[in-house]
PDB file of N, CA and C in Angstrom:
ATOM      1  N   UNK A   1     -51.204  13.851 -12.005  1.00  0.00           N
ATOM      2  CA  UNK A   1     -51.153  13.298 -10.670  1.00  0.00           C
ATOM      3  C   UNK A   1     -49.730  13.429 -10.125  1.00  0.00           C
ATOM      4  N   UNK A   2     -49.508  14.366  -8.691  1.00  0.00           N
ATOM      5  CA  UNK A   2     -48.641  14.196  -8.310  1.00  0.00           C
ATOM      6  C   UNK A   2     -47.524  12.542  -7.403  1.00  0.00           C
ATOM      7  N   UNK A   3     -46.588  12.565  -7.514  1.00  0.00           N
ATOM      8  CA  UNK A   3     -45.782  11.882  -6.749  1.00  0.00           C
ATOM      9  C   UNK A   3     -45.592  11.954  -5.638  1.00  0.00           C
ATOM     10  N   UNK A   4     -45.949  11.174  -4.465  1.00  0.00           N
ATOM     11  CA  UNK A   4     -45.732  11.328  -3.143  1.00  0.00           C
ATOM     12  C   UNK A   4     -44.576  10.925  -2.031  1.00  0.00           C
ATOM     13  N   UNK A   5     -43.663  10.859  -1.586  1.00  0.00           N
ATOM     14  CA  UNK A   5     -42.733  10.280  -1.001  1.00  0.00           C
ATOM     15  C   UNK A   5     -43.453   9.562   0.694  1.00  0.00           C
ATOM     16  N   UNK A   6     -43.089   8.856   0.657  1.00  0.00           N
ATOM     17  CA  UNK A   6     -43.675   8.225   2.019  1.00  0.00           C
ATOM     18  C   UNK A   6     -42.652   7.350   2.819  1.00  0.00           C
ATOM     19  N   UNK A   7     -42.927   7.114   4.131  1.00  0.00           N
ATOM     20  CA  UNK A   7     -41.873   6.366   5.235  1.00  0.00           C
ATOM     21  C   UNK A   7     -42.933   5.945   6.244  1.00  0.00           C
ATOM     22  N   UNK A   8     -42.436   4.098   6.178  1.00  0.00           N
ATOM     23  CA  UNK A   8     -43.227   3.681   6.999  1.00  0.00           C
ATOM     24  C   UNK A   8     -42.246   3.599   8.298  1.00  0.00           C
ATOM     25  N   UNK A   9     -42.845   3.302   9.594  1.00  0.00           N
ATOM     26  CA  UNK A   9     -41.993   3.187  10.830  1.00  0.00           C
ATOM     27  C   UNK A   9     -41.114   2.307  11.026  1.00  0.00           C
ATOM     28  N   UNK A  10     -40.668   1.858   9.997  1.00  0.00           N
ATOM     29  CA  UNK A  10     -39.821   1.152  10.018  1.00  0.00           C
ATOM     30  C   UNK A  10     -38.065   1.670   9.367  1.00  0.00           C
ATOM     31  N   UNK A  11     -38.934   2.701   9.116  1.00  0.00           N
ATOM     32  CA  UNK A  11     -38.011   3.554   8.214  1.00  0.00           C
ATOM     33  C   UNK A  11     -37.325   2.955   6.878  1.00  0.00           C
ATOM     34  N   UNK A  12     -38.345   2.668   6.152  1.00  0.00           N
ATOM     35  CA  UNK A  12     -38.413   2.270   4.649  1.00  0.00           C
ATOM     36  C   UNK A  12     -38.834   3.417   4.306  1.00  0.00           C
ATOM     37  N   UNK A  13     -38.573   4.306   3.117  1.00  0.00           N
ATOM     38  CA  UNK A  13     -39.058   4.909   2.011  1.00  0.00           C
ATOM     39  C   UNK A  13     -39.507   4.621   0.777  1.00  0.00           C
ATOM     40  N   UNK A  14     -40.214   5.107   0.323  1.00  0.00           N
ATOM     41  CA  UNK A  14     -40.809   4.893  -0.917  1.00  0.00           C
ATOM     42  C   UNK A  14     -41.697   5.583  -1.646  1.00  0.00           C
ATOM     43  N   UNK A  15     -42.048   5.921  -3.519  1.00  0.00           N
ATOM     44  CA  UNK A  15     -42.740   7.142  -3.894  1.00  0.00           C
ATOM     45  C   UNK A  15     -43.663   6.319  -4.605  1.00  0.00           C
ATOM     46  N   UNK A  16     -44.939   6.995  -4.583  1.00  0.00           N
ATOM     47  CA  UNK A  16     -45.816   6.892  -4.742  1.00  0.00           C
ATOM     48  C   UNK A  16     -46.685   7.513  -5.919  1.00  0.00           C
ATOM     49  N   UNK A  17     -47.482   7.559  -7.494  1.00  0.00           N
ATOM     50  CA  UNK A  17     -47.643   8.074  -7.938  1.00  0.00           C
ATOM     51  C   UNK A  17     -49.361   8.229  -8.175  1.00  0.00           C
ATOM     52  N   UNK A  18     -49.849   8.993  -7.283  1.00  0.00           N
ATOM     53  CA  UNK A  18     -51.387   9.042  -6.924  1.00  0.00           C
ATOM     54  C   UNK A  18     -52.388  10.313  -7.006  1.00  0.00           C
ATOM     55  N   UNK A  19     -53.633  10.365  -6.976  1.00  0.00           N
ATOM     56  CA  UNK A  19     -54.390  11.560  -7.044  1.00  0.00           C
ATOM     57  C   UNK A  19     -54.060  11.734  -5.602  1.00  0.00           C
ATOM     58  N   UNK A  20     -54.407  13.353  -5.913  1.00  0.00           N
ATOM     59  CA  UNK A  20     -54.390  14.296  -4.300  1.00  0.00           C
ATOM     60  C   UNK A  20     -55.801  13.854  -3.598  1.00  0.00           C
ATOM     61  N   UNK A  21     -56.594  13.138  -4.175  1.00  0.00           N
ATOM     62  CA  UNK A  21     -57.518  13.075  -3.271  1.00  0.00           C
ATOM     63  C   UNK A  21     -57.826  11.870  -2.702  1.00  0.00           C
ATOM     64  N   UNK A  22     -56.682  11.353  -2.806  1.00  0.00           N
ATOM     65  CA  UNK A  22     -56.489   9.182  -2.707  1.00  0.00           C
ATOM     66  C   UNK A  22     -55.652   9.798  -0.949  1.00  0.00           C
ATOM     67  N   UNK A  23     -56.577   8.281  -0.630  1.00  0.00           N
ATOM     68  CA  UNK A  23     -56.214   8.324   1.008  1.00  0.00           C
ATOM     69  C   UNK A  23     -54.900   8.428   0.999  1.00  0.00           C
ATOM     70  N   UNK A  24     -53.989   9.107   2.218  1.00  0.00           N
ATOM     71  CA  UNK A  24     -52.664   9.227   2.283  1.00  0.00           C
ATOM     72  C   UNK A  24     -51.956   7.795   2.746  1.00  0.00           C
ATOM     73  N   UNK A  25     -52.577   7.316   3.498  1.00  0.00           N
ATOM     74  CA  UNK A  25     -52.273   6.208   4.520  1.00  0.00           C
ATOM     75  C   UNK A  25     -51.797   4.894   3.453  1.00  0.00           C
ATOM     76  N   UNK A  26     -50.701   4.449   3.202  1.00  0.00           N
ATOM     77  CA  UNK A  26     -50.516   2.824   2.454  1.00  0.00           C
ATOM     78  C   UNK A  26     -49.686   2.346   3.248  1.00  0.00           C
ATOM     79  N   UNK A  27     -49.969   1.165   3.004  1.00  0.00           N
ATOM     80  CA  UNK A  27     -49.151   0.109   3.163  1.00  0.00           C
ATOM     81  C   UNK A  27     -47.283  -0.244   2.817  1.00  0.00           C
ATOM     82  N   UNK A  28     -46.304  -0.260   3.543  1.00  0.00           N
ATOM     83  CA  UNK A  28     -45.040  -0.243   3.330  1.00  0.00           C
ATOM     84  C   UNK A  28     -44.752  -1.651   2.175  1.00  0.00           C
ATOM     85  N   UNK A  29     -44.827  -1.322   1.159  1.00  0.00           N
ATOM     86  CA  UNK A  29     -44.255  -2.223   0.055  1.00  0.00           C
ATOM     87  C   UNK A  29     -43.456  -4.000   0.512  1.00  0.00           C
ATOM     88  N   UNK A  30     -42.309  -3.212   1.877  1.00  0.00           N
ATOM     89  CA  UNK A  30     -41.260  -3.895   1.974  1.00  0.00           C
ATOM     90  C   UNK A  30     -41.887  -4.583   3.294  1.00  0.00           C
ATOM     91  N   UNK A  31     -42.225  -3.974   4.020  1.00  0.00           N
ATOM     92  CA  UNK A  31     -42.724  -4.769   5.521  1.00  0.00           C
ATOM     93  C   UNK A  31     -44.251  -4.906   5.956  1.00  0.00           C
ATOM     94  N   UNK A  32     -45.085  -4.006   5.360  1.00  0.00           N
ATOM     95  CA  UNK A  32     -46.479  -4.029   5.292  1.00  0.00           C
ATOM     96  C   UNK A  32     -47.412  -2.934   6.278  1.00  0.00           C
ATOM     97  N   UNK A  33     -46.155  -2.511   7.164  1.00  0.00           N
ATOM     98  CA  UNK A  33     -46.439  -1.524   8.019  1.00  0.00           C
ATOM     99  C   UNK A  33     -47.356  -0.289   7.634  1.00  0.00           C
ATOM    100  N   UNK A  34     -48.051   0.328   8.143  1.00  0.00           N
ATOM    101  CA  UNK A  34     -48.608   1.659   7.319  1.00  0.00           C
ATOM    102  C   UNK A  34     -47.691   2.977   7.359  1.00  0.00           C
ATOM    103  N   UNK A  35     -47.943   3.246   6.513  1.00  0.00           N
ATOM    104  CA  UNK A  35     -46.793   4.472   5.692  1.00  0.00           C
ATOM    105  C   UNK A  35     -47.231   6.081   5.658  1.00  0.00           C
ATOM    106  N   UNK A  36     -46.902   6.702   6.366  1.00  0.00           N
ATOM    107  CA  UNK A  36     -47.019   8.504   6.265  1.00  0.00           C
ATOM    108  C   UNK A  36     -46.574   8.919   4.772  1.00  0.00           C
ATOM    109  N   UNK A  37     -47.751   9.914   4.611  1.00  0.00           N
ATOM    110  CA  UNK A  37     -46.918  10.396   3.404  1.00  0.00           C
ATOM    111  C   UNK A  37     -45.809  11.456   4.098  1.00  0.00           C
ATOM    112  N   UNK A  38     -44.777  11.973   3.467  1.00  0.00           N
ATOM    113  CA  UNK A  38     -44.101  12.936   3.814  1.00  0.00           C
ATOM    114  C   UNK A  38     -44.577  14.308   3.066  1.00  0.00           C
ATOM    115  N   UNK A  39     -43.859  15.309   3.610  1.00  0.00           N
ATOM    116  CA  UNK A  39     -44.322  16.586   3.208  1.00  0.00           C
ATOM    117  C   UNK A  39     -43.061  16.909   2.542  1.00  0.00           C
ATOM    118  N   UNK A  40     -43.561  17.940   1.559  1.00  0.00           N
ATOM    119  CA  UNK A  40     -42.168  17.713   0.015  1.00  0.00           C
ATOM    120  C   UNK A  40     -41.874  19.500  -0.047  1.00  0.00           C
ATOM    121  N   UNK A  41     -41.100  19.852  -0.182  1.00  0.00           N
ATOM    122  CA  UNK A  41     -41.367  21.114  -0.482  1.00  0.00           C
ATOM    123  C   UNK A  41     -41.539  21.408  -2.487  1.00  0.00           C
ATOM    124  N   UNK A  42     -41.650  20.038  -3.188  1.00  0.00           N
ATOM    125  CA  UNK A  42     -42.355  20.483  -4.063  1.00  0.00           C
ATOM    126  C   UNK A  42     -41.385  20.973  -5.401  1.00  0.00           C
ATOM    127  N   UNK A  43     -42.063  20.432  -6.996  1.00  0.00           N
ATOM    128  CA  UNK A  43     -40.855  21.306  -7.929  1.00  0.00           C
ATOM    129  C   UNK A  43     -41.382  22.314  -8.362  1.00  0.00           C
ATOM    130  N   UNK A  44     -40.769  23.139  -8.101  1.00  0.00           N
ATOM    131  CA  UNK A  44     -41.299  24.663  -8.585  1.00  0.00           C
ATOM    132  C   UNK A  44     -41.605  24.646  -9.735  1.00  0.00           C
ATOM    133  N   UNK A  45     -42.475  25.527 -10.332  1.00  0.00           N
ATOM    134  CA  UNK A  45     -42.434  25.456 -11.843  1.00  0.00           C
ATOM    135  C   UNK A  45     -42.810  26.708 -12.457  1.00  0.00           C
ATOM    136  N   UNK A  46     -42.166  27.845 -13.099  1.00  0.00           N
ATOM    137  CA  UNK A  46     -42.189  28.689 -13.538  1.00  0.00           C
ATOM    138  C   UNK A  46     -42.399  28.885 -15.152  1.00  0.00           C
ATOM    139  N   UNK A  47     -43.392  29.149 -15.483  1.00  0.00           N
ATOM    140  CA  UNK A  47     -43.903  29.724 -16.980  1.00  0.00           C
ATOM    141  C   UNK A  47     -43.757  30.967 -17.414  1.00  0.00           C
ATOM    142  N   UNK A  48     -43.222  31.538 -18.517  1.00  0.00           N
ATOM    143  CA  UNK A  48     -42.595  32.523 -18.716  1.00  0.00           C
ATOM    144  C   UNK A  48     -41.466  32.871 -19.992  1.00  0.00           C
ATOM    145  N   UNK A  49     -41.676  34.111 -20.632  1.00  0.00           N
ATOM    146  CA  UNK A  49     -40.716  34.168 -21.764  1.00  0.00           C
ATOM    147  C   UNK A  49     -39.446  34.864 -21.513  1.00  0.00           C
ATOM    148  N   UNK A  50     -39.378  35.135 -19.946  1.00  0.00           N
ATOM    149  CA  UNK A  50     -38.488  36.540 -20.447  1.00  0.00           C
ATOM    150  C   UNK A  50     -37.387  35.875 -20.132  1.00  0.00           C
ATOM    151  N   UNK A  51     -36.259  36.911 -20.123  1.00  0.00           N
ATOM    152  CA  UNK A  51     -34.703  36.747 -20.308  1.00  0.00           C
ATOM    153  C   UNK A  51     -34.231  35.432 -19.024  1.00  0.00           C
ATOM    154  N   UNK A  52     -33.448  34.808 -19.375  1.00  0.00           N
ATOM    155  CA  UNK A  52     -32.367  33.696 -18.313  1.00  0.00           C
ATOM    156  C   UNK A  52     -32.203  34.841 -16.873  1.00  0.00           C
ATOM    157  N   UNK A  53     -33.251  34.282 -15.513  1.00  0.00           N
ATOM    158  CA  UNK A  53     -32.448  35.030 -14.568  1.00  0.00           C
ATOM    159  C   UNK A  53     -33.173  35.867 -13.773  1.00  0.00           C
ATOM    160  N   UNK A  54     -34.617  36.052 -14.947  1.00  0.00           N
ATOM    161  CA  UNK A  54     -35.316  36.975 -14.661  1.00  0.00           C
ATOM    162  C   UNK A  54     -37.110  36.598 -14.371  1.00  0.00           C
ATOM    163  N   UNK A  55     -37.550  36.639 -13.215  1.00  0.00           N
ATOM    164  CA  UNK A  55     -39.123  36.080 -13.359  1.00  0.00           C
ATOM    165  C   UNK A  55     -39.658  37.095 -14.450  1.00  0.00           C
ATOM    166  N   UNK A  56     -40.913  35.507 -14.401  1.00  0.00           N
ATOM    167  CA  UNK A  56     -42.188  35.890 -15.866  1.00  0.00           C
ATOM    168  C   UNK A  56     -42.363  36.965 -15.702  1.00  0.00           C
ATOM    169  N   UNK A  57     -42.265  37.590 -14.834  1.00  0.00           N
ATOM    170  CA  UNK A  57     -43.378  39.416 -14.405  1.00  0.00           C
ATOM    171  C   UNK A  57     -42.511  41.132 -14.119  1.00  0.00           C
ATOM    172  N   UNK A  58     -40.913  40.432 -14.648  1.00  0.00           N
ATOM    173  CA  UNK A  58     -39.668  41.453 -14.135  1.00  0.00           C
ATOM    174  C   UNK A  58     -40.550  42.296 -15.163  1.00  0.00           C
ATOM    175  N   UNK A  59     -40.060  43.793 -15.069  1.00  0.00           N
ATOM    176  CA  UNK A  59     -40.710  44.526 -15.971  1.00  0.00           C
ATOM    177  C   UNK A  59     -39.182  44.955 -16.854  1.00  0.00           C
ATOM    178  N   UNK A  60     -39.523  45.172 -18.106  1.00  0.00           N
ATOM    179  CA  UNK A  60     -38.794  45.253 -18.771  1.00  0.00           C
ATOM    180  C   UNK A  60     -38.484  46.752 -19.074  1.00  0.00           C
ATOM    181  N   UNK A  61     -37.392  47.155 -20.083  1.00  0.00           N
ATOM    182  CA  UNK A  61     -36.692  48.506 -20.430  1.00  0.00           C
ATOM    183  C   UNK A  61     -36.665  48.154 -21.857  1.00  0.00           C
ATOM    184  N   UNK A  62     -38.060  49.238 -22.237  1.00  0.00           N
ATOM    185  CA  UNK A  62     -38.148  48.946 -23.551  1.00  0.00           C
ATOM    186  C   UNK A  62     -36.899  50.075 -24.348  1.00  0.00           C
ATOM    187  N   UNK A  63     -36.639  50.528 -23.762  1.00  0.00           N
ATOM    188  CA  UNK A  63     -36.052  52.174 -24.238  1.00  0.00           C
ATOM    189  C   UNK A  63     -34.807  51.501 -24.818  1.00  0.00           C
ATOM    190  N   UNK A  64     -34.047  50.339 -24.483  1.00  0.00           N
ATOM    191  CA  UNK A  64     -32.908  49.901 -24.517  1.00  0.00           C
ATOM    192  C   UNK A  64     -32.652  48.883 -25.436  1.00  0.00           C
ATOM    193  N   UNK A  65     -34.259  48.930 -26.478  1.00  0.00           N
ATOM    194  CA  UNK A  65     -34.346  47.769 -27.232  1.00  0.00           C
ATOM    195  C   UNK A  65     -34.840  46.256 -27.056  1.00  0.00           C
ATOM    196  N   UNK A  66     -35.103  46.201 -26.182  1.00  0.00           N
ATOM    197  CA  UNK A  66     -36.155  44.981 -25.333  1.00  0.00           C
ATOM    198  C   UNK A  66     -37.102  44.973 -26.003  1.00  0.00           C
ATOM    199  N   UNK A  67     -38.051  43.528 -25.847  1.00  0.00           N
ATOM    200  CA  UNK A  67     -39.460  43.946 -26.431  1.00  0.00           C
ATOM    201  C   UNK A  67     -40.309  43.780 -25.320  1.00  0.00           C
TER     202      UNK A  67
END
Protein backbone atom coordinates (compact mmCIF):
# COMPACT_ATOMS: atom_id res chain seq x y z
CA UNK A 1 0.00 0.00 0.00
CA UNK A 2 1.15 3.18 -1.13
CA UNK A 3 1.66 6.52 1.01
CA UNK A 4 -0.29 9.48 0.14
CA UNK A 5 0.55 13.13 0.95
CA UNK A 6 -2.48 15.31 1.43
CA UNK A 7 -3.42 19.24 2.29
CA UNK A 8 -6.41 20.31 3.71
CA UNK A 9 -7.53 24.14 2.98
CA UNK A 10 -6.28 25.16 5.61
CA UNK A 11 -3.03 24.38 4.56
CA UNK A 12 -2.12 21.58 6.97
CA UNK A 13 -0.25 18.64 5.46
CA UNK A 14 -0.18 15.31 6.19
CA UNK A 15 0.69 11.42 4.86
CA UNK A 16 -1.37 8.98 4.71
CA UNK A 17 -0.74 5.17 4.44
CA UNK A 18 -3.74 3.58 2.34
CA UNK A 19 -4.98 1.25 -0.56
CA UNK A 20 -5.21 2.90 -4.06
CA UNK A 21 -8.63 2.08 -4.07
CA UNK A 22 -9.68 3.84 -0.56
CA UNK A 23 -11.64 7.07 -1.14
CA UNK A 24 -9.15 10.01 -1.62
CA UNK A 25 -11.17 12.55 0.32
CA UNK A 26 -10.17 12.58 4.54
CA UNK A 27 -10.56 14.44 7.02
CA UNK A 28 -7.61 17.07 8.21
CA UNK A 29 -6.20 15.33 11.41
CA UNK A 30 -5.50 18.91 12.86
CA UNK A 31 -8.72 20.99 11.96
CA UNK A 32 -11.21 18.45 10.53
CA UNK A 33 -11.50 20.16 7.25
CA UNK A 34 -11.54 17.74 4.17
CA UNK A 35 -8.21 17.03 2.68
CA UNK A 36 -7.03 16.61 -1.20
CA UNK A 37 -4.79 14.08 -1.78
CA UNK A 38 -1.78 15.61 -3.57
CA UNK A 39 -0.18 14.34 -6.66
CA UNK A 40 3.50 12.91 -5.97
CA UNK A 41 5.74 12.37 -8.64
CA UNK A 42 6.47 9.09 -6.94
CA UNK A 43 9.86 6.79 -5.86
CA UNK A 44 11.19 5.41 -8.73
CA UNK A 45 12.23 2.03 -8.46
CA UNK A 46 14.56 0.26 -10.65
CA UNK A 47 15.34 -3.65 -10.66
CA UNK A 48 18.33 -4.74 -12.21
CA UNK A 49 21.94 -6.32 -12.10
CA UNK A 50 23.97 -4.40 -14.22
CA UNK A 51 26.91 -2.09 -13.59
CA UNK A 52 26.51 1.42 -11.08
CA UNK A 53 25.15 4.07 -13.72
CA UNK A 54 23.77 1.94 -16.08
CA UNK A 55 19.83 0.87 -16.64
CA UNK A 56 18.61 -2.88 -16.22
CA UNK A 57 18.40 -3.08 -20.21
CA UNK A 58 21.96 -1.04 -21.29
CA UNK A 59 23.30 -3.66 -23.58
CA UNK A 60 26.44 -4.85 -22.73
CA UNK A 61 30.20 -5.50 -24.53
CA UNK A 62 30.78 -8.89 -24.08
CA UNK A 63 34.04 -8.78 -26.23
CA UNK A 64 35.68 -6.72 -23.37
CA UNK A 65 35.04 -9.32 -20.75
CA UNK A 66 31.58 -8.39 -19.39
CA UNK A 67 29.15 -11.02 -18.80
Amino acid sequence: MPTYDYRCPEGHQFELFQKMSDDPSRPCPICGEIAERLMSAGTGFLKGGGPKGEPPHAPRDVSEGGR
